[in-house]
C-alpha atoms as a PDB file:
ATOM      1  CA  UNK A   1     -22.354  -1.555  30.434  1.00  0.00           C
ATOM      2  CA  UNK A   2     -18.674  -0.104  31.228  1.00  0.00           C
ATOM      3  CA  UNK A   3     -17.602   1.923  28.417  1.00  0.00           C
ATOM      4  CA  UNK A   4     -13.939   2.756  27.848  1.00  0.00           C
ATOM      5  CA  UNK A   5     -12.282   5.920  28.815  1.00  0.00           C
ATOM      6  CA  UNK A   6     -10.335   8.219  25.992  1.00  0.00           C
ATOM      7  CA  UNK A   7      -7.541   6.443  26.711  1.00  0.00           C
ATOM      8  CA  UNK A   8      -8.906   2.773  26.464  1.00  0.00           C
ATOM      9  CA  UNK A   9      -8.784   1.963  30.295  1.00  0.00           C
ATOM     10  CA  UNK A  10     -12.422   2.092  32.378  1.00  0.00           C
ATOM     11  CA  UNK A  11     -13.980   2.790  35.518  1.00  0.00           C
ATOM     12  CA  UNK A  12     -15.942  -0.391  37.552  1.00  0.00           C
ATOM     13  CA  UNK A  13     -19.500  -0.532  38.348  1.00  0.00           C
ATOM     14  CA  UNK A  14     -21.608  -3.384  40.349  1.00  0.00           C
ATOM     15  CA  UNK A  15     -24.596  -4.585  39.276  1.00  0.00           C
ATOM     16  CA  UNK A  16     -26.440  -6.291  42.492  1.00  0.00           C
ATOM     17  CA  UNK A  17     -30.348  -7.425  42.846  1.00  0.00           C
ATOM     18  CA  UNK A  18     -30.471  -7.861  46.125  1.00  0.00           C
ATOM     19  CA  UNK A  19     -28.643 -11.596  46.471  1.00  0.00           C
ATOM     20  CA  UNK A  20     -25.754 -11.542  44.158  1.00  0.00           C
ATOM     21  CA  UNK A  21     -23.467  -9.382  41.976  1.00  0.00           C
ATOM     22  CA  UNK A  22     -21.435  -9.007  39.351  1.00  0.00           C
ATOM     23  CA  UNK A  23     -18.555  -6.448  38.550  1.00  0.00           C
ATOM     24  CA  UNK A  24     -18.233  -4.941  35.561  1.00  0.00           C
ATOM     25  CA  UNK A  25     -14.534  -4.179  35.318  1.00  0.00           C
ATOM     26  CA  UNK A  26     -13.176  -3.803  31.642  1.00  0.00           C
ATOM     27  CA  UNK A  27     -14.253  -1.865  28.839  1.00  0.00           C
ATOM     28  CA  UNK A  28     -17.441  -3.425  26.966  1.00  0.00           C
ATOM     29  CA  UNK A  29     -18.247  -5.347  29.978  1.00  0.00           C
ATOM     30  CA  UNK A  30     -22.143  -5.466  30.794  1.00  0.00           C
ATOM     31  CA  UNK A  31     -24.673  -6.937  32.801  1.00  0.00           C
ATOM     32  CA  UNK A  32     -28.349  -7.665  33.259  1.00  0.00           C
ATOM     33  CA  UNK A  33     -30.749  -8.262  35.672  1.00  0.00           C
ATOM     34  CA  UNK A  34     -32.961 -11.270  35.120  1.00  0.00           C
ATOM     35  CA  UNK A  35     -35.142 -13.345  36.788  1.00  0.00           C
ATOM     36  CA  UNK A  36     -32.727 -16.076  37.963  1.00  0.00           C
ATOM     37  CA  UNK A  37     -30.584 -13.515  39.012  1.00  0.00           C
ATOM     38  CA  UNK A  38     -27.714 -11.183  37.538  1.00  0.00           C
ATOM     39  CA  UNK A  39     -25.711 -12.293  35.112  1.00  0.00           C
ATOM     40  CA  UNK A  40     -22.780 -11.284  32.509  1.00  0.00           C
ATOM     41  CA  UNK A  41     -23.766 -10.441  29.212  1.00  0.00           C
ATOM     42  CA  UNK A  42     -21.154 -10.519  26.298  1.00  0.00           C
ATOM     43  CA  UNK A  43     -21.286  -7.967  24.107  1.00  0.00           C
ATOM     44  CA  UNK A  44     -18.493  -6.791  21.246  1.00  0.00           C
ATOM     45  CA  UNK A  45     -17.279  -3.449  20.650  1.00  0.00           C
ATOM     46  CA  UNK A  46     -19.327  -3.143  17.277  1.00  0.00           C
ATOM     47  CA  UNK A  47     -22.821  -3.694  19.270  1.00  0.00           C
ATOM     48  CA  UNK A  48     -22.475  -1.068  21.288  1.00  0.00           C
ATOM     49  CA  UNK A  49     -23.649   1.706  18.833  1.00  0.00           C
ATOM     50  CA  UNK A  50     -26.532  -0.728  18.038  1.00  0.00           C
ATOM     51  CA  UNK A  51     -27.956  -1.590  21.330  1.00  0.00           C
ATOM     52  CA  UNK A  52     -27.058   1.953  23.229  1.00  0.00           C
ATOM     53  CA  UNK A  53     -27.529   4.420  19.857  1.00  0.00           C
ATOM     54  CA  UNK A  54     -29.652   6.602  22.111  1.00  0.00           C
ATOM     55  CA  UNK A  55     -28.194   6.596  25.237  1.00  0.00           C
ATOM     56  CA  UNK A  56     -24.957   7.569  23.646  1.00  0.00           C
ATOM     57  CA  UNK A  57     -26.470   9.799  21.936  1.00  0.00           C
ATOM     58  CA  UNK A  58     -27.753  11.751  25.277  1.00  0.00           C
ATOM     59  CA  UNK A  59     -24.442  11.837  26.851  1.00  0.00           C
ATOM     60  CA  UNK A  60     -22.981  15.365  27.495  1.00  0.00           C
ATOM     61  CA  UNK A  61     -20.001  16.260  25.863  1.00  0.00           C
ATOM     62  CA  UNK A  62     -16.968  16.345  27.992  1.00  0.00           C
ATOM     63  CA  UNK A  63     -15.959  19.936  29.438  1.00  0.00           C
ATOM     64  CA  UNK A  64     -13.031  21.554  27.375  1.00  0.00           C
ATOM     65  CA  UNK A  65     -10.329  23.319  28.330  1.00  0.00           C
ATOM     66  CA  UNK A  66      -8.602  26.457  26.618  1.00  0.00           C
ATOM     67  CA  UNK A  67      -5.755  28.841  27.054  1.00  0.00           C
ATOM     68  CA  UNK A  68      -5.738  32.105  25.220  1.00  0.00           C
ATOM     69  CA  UNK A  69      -2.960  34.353  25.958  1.00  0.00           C
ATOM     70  CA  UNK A  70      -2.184  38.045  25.618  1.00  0.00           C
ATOM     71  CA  UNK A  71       0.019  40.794  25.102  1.00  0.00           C
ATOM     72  CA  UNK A  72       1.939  42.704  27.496  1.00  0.00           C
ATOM     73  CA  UNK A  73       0.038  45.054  29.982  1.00  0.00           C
ATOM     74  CA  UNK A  74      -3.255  44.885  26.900  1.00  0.00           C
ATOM     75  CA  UNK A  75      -6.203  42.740  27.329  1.00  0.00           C
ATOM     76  CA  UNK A  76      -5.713  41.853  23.258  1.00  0.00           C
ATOM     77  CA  UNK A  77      -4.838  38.152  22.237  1.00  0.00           C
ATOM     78  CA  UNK A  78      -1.443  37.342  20.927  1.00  0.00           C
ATOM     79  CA  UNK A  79      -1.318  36.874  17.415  1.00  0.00           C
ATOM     80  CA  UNK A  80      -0.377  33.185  17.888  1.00  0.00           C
ATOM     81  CA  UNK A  81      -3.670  33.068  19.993  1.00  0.00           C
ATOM     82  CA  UNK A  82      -6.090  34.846  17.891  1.00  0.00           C
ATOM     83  CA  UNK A  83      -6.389  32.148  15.817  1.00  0.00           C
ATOM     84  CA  UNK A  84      -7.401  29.564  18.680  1.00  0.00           C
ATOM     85  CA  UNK A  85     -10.446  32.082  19.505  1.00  0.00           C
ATOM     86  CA  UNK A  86     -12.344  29.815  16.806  1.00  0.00           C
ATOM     87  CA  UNK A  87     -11.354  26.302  18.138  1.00  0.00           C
ATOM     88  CA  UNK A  88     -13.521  27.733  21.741  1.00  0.00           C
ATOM     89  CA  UNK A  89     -16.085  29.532  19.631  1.00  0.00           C
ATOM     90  CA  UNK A  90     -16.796  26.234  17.441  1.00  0.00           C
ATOM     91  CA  UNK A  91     -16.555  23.885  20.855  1.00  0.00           C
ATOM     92  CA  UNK A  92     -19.616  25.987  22.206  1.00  0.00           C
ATOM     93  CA  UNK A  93     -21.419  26.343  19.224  1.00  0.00           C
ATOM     94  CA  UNK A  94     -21.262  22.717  19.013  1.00  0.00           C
ATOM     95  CA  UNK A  95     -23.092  22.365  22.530  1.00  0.00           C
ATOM     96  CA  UNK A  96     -26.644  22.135  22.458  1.00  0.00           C
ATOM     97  CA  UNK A  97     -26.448  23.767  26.141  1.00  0.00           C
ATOM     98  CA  UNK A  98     -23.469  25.427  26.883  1.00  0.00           C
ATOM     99  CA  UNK A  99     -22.413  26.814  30.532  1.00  0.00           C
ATOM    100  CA  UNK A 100     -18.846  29.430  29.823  1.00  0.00           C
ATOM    101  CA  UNK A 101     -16.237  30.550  32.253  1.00  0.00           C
ATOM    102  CA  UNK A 102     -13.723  32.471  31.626  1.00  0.00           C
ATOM    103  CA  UNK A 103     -10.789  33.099  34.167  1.00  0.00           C
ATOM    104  CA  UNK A 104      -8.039  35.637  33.522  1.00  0.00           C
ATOM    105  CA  UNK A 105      -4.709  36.211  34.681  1.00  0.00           C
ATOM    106  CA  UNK A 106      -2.067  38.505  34.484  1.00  0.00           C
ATOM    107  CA  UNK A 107       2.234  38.006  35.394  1.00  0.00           C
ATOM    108  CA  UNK A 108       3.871  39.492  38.024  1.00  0.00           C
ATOM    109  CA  UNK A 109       4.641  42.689  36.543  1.00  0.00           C
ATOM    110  CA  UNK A 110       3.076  46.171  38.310  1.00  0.00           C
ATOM    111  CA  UNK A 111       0.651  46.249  41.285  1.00  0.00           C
ATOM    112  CA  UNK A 112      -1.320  43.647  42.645  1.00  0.00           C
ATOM    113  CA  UNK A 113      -4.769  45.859  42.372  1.00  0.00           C
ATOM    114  CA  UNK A 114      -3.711  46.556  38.603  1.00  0.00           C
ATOM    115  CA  UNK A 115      -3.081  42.993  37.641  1.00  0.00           C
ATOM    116  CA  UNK A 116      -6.594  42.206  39.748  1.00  0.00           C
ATOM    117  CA  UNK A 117      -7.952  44.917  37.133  1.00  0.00           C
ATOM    118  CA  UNK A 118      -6.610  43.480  33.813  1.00  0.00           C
ATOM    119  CA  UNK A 119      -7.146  40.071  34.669  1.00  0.00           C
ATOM    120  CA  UNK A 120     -11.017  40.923  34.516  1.00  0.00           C
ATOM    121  CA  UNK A 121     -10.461  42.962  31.514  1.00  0.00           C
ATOM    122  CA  UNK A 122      -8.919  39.844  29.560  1.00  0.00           C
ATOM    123  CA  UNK A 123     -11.892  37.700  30.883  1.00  0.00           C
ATOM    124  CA  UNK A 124     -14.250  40.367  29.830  1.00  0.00           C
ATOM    125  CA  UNK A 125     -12.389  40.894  26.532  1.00  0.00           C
ATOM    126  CA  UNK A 126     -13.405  37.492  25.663  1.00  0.00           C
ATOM    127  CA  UNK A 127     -16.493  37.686  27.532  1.00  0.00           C
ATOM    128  CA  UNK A 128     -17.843  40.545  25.468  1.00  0.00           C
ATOM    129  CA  UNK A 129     -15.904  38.470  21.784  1.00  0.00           C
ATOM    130  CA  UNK A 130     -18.161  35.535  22.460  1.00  0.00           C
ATOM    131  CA  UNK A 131     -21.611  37.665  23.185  1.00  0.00           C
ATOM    132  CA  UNK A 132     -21.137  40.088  19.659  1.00  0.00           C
ATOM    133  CA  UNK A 133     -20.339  36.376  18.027  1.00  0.00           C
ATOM    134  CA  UNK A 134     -23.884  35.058  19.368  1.00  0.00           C
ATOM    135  CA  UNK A 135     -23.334  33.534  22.405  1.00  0.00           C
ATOM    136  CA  UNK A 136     -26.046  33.750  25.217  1.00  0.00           C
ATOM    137  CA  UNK A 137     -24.786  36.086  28.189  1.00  0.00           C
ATOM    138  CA  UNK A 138     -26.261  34.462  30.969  1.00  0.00           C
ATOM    139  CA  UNK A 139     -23.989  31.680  29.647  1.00  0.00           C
ATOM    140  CA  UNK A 140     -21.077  32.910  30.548  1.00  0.00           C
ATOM    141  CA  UNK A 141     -19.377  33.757  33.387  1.00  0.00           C
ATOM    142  CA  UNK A 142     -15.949  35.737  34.127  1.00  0.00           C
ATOM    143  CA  UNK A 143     -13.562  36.275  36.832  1.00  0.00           C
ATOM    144  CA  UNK A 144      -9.795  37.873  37.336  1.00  0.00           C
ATOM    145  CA  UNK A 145      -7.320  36.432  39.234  1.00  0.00           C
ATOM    146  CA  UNK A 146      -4.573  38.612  38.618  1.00  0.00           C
ATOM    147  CA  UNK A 147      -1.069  37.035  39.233  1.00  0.00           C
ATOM    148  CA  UNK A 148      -3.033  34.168  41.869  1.00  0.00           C
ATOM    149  CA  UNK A 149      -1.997  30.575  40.021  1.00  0.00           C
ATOM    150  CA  UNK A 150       0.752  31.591  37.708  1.00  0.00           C
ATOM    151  CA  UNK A 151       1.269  28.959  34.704  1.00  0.00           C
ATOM    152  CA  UNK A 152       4.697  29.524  35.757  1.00  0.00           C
ATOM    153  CA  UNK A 153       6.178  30.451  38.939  1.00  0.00           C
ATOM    154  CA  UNK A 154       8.308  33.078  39.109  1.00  0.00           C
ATOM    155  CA  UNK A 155       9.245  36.025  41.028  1.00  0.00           C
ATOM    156  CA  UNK A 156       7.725  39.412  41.830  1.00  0.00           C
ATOM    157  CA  UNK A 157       8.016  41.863  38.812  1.00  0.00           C
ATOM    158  CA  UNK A 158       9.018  39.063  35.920  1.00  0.00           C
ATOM    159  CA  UNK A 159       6.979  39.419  32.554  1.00  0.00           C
ATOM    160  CA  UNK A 160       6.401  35.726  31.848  1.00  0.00           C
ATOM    161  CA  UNK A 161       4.295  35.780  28.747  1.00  0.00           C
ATOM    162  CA  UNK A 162       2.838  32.352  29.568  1.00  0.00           C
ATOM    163  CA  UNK A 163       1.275  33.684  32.771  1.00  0.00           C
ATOM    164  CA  UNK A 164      -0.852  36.384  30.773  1.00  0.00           C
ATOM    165  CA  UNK A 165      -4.084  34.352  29.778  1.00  0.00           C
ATOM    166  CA  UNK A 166      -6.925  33.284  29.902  1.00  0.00           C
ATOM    167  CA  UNK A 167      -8.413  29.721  31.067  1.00  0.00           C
ATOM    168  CA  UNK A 168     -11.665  29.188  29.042  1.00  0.00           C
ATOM    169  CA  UNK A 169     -13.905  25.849  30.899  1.00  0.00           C
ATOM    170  CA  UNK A 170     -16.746  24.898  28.286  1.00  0.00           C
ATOM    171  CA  UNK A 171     -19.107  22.523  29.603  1.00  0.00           C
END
């Protein structure tokens, strides 16, 4: 069975036995292999929780994506972003296995091997914020990328508060 994307459209799968097939093109669609060969099977939204409870229930949980950002030259949070901090917190706690990474960044203010510095120190920040709130530490993993992949371009030297984060991927 082809079930619907977030956004209601789907992906296509064939289903072949050997001497014919059938595409499976639209949300809901299934099929089945029988003896006479493969074959459509209707099936309505509402059945779907009934007939795949527990392979639904198996599927991962999509990765999430987070942005934290910081204050000028510190590796503390903004105050609008402190309070975000719990949306990634309750996302992994959620996770019956959990894999972290944490990226940080930095603008293009002071010297390359600085920014490569507090980049790390904003990924650790969280790093060690996620660890003393009970996370496992072999879970998660860091890295600083200093000014590399601003959030927006700009010159050398410009304090663009947008580029001073952090890019949290929970899967």
């Amino acid at each position: 069975m082809v079930l619907p994307n977030a956004d209601g459209s789907s992906g296509a799968i064939t289903v072949d036995d050997g001497q014919n097939k059938v595409l499976l093109n639209k949300p809901y669609a299934a099929g089945e292999v029988r003896r006479a060969g493969v074959a459509n099977v209707p099936i309505e939204s509402g059945e779907v929780n009934q007939v795949f409870a527990s392979a639904l229930g198996a599927q991962p949980r999509m990765p999430q994506h987070f942005i934290l950002y910081f204050k000028f030259d510190k590796d503390q949070l903004t105050p609008e972003s402190a309070p975000r901090y719990k949306d990634v917190f309750e996302d992994i706690k959620a996770r019956p296995v959990y894999e972290v990474e944490v990226i940080g960044y930095t603008d293009t203010m002071g010297q390359q091997k600085y920014n490569q510095e507090l980049s790390l120190n904003r990924a650790g920040a969280i790093r060690e914020r996620l660890i003393h709130d009970g996370l496992d530490p072999k879970s998660i993993s860091i890295a600083g990328r200093g000014p590399l992949d601003p959030l927006v371009r700009t010159g050398d030297q410009v304090a663009e508060p947008r580029n001073r984060r952090v890019v949290i991927t929970v899967r």
